[in-house]
C-alpha atoms as a PDB file:
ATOM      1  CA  UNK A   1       0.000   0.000   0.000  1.00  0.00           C
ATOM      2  CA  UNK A   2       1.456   3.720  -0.923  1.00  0.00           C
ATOM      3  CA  UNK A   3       2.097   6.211   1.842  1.00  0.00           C
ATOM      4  CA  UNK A   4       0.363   9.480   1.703  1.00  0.00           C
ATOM      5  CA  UNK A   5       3.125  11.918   1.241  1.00  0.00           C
ATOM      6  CA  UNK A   6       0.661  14.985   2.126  1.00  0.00           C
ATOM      7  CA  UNK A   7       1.676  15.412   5.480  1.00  0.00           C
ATOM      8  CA  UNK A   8       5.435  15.678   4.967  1.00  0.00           C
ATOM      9  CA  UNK A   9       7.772  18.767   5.096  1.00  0.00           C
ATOM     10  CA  UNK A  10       8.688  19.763   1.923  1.00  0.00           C
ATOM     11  CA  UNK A  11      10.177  22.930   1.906  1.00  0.00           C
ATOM     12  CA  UNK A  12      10.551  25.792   3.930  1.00  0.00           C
ATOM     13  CA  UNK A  13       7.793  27.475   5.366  1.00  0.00           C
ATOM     14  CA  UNK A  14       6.977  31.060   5.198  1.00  0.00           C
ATOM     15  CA  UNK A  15       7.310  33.113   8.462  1.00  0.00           C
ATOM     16  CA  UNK A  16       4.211  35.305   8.561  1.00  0.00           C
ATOM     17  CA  UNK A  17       5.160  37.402  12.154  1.00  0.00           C
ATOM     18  CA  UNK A  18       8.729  37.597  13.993  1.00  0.00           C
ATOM     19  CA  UNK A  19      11.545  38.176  12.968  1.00  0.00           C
ATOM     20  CA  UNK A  20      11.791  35.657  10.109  1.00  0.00           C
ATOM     21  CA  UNK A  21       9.091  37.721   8.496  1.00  0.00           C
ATOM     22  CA  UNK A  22      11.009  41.130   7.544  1.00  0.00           C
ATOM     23  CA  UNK A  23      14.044  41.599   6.427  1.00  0.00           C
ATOM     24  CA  UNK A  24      16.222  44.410   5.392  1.00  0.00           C
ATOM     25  CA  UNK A  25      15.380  45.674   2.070  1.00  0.00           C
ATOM     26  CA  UNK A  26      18.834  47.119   1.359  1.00  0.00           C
ATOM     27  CA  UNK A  27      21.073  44.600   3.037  1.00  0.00           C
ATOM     28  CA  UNK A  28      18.729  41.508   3.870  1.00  0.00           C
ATOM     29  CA  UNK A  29      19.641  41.491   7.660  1.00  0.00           C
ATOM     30  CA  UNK A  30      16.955  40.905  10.192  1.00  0.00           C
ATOM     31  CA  UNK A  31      17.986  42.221  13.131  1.00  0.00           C
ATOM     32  CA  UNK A  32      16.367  45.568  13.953  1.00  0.00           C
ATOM     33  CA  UNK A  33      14.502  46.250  11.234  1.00  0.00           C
ATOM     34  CA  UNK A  34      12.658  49.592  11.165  1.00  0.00           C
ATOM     35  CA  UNK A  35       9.366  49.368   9.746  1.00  0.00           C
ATOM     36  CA  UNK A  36       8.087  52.955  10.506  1.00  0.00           C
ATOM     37  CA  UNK A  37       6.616  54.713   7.473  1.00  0.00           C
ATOM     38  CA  UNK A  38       7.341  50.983   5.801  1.00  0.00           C
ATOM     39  CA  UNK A  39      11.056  51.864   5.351  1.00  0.00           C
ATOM     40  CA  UNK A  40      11.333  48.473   5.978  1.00  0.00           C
ATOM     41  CA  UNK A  41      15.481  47.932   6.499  1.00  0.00           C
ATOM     42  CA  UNK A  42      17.853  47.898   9.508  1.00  0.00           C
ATOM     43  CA  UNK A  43      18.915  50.381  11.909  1.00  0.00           C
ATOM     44  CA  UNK A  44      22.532  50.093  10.035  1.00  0.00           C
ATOM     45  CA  UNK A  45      21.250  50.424   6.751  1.00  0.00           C
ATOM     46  CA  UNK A  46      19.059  53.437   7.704  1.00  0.00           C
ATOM     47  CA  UNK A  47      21.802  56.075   9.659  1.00  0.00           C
ATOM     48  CA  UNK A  48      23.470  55.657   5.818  1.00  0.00           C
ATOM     49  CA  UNK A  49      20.257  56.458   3.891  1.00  0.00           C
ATOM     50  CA  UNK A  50      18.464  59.010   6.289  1.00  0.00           C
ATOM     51  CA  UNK A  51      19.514  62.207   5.092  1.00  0.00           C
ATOM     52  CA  UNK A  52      18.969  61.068   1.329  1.00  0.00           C
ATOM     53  CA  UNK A  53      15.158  60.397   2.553  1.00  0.00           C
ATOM     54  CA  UNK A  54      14.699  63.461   3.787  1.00  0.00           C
ATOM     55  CA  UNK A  55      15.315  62.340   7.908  1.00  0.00           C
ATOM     56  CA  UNK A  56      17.059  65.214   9.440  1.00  0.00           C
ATOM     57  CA  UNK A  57      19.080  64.688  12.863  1.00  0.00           C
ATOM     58  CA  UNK A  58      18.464  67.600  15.616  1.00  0.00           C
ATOM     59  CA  UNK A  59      20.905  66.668  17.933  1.00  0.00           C
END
């Protein structure tokens, strides 16, 4: 008799929440990911890029 297969991991699964589920758009880490006004990359990523998106630092 055949075993049903249906059950059985076949790939990897897709994170929907946590950490697993966003990533850095610029760099692909996903540690600290700001997702604020869906910037959606790192803390890293985003002290390089802030000025170009218009972020301005007051201290």
């Amino acid at each position: 008799m055949a075993k049903d297969r249906s059950y059985e991991y076949t790939g990897r699964h897709k994170h929907e929440f946590g950490k697993g589920s966003r990533w850095c758009k610029r760099c692909g880490d996903y540690t600290a990911v700001i997702q604020k006004y869906n910037l959606m990359i790192c803390r890293r990523c985003f002290r390089e890029v802030a000025n170009s998106l218009g972020f301005i630092k007051y201290r």
